[in-house]
Protein backbone atom coordinates (compact mmCIF):
# COMPACT_ATOMS: atom_id res chain seq x y z
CA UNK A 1 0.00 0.00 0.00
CA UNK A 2 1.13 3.29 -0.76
CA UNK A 3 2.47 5.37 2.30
CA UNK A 4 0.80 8.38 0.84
CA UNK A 5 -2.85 7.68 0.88
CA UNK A 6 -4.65 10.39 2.61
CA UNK A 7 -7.36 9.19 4.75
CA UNK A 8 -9.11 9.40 8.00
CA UNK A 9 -10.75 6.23 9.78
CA UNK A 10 -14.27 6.11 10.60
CA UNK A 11 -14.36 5.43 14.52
CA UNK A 12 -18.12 5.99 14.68
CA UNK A 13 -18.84 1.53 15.68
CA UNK A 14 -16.58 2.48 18.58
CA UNK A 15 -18.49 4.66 19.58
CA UNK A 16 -15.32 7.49 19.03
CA UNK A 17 -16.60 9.49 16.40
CA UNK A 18 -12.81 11.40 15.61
CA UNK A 19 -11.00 11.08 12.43
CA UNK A 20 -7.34 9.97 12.72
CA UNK A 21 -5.23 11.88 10.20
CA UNK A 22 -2.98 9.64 8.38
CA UNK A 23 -0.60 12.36 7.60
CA UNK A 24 -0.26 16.12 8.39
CA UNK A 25 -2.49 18.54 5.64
CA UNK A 26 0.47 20.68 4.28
CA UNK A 27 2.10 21.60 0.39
CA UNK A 28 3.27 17.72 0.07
CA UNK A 29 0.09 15.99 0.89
CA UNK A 30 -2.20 18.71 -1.28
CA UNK A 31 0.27 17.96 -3.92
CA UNK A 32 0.34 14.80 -3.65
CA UNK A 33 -3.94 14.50 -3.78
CA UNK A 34 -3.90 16.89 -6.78
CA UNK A 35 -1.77 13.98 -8.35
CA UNK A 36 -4.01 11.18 -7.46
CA UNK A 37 -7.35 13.60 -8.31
CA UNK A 38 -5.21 13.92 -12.22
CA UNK A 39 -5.11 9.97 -11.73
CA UNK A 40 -8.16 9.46 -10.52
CA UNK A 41 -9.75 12.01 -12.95
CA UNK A 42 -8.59 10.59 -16.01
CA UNK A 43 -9.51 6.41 -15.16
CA UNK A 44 -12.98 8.10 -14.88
CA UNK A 45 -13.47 10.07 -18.22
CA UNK A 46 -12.35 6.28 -19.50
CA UNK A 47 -15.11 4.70 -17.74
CA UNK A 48 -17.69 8.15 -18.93
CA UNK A 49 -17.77 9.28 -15.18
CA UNK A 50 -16.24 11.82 -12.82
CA UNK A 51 -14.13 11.45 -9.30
CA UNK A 52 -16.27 13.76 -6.91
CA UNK A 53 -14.08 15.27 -4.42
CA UNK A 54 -16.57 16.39 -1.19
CA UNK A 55 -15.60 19.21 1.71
CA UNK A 56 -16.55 18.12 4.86
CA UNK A 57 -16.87 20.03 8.17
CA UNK A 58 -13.84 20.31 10.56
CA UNK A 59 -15.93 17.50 12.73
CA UNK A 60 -15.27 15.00 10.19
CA UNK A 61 -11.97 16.55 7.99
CA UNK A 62 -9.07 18.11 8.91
CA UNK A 63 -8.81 20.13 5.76
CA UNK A 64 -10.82 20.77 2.35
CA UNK A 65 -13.63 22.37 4.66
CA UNK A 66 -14.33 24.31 1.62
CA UNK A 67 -15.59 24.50 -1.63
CA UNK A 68 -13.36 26.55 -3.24
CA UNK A 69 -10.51 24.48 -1.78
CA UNK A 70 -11.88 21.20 -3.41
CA UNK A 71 -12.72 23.35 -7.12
CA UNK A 72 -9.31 24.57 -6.88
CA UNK A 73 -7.53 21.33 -6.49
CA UNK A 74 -9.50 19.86 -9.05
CA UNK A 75 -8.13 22.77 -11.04
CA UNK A 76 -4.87 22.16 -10.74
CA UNK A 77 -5.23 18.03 -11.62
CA UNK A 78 -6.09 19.06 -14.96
CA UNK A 79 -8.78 16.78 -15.62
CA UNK A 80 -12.12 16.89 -17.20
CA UNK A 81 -12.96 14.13 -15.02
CA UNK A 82 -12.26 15.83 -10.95
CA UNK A 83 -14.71 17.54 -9.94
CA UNK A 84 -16.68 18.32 -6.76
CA UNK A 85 -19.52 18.57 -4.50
CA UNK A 86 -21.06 21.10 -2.53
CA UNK A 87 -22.89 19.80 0.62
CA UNK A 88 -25.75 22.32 2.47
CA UNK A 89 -24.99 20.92 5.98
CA UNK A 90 -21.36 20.43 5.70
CA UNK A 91 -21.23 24.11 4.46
CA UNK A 92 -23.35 25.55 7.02
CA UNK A 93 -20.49 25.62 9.60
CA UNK A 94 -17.74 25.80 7.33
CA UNK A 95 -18.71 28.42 4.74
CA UNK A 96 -19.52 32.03 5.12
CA UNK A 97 -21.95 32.40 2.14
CA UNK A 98 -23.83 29.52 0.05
CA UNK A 99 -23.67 31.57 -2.67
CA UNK A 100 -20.52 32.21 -2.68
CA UNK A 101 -19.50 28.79 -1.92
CA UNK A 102 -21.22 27.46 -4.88
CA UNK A 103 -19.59 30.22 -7.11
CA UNK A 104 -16.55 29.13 -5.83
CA UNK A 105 -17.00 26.04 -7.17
CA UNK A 106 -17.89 27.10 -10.56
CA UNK A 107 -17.27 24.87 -13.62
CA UNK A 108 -15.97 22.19 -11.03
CA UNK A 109 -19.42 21.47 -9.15
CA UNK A 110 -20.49 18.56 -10.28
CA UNK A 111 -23.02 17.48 -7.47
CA UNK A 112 -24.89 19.06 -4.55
CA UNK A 113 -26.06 17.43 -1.37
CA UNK A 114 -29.00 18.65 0.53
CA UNK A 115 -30.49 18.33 3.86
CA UNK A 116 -31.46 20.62 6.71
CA UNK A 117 -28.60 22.55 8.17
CA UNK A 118 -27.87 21.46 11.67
CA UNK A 119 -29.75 18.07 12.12
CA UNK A 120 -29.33 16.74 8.83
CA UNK A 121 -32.96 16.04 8.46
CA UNK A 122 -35.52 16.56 5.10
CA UNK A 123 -35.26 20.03 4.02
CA UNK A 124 -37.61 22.43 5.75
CA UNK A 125 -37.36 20.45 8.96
CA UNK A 126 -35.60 23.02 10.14
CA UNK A 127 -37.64 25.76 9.37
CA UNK A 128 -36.09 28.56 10.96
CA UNK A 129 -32.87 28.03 9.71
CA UNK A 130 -33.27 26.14 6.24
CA UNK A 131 -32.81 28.81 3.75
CA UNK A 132 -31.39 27.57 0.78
CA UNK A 133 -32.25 30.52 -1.76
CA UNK A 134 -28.95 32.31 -1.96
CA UNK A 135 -26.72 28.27 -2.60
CA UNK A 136 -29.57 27.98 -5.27
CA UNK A 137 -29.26 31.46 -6.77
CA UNK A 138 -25.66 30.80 -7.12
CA UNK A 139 -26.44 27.07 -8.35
CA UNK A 140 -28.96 29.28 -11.43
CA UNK A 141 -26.36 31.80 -12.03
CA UNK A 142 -24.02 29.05 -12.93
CA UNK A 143 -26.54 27.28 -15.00
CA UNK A 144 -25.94 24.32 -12.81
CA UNK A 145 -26.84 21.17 -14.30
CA UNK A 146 -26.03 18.38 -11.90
CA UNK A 147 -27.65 16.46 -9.89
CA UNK A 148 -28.87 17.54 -5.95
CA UNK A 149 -29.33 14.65 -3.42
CA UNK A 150 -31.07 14.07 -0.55
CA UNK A 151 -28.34 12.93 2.01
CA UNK A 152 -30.61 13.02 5.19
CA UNK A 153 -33.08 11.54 7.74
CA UNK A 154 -36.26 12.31 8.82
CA UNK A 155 -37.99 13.14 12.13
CA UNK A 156 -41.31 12.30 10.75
CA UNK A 157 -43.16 9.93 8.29
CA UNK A 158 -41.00 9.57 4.94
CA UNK A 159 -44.54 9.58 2.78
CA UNK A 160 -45.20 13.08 4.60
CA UNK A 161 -41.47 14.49 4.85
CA UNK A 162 -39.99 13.52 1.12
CA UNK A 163 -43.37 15.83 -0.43
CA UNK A 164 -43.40 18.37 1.84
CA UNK A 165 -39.15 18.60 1.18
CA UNK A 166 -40.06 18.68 -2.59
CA UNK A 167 -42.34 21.75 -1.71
CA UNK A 168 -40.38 23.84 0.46
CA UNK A 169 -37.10 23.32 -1.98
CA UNK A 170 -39.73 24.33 -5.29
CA UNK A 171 -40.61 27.27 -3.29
CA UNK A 172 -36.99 28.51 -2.12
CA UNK A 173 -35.76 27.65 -5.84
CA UNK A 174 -38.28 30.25 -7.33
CA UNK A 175 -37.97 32.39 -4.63
């Protein structure tokens, strides 16, 4: 196995829900995923697909918190097929702006994940903070054609929470 790999173990079974770093976040190691991403990237134009490259909050990463981090080392791989995601409840902590987080991403985003912003339940479980309109201003501006996942539970009855999700996102999208 190659000493390099960058990864941090899931500990959540044990009940210890920290990451353990396999190696410090510094020039080497970015350079050294931007090589793998070029890898990576180019194995999956072959196979007509994409490498999606996800910020996560400092709870779960110790770096690429951020969009723009993740666009911009899929930038420098050089390959149509790295790109990246943009995650609602991962970028409620970490990012200052949605909208600017998804312009950040620009030609890069390649996938959105939604769910409400501090549980990680159905959108508009949450009401009073679940405000996606300025992420999905950004997401028209860009002309944003990729997909946007539910990656969430519920508090309530799937058949009622999944519609009523659907709603509230139709009415913050035209809004």
């Amino acid at each position: 196995m190659n000493k390099h790999i960058l990864y941090a173990v899931d500990h959540r079974k044990s009940g210890d829900n920290r990451h353990r770093d396999a190696m410090p976040y510094n020039m080497e190691t970015r350079e050294y995923l931007v090589q793998q991403m070029k890898e990576w990237g180019d194995f999956a134009l072959k196979q007509k697909t994409t490498v999606i490259l996800e910020p996560l909050k400092r709870k779960y990463a110790y770096f690429i918190r951020l969009v723009a981090d993740a666009a911009a080392i899929c930038r420098d791989a050089g390959s149509d097929g790295a790109r990246c995601l943009g995650d609602f409840y991962h970028m409620y902590e970490e990012e200052t702006s949605n909208y600017g987080a998804f312009r950040s991403g620009g030609k890069y985003l390649n996938h959105v994940h939604i769910a409400s912003m501090v549980k990680r339940l159905m959108p508009g479980e949450e009401p009073e903070i679940d405000d996606y309109r300025d992420g999905f201003r950004a997401l028209q501006e860009l002309n944003y054609q990729g997909h946007i996942s539910f990656e969430c539970g519920t508090d309530g009855d799937p058949l009622v929470t999944i519609p009523t999700a659907v709603k509230w996102l139709k009415g913050q999208w035209n809004n």
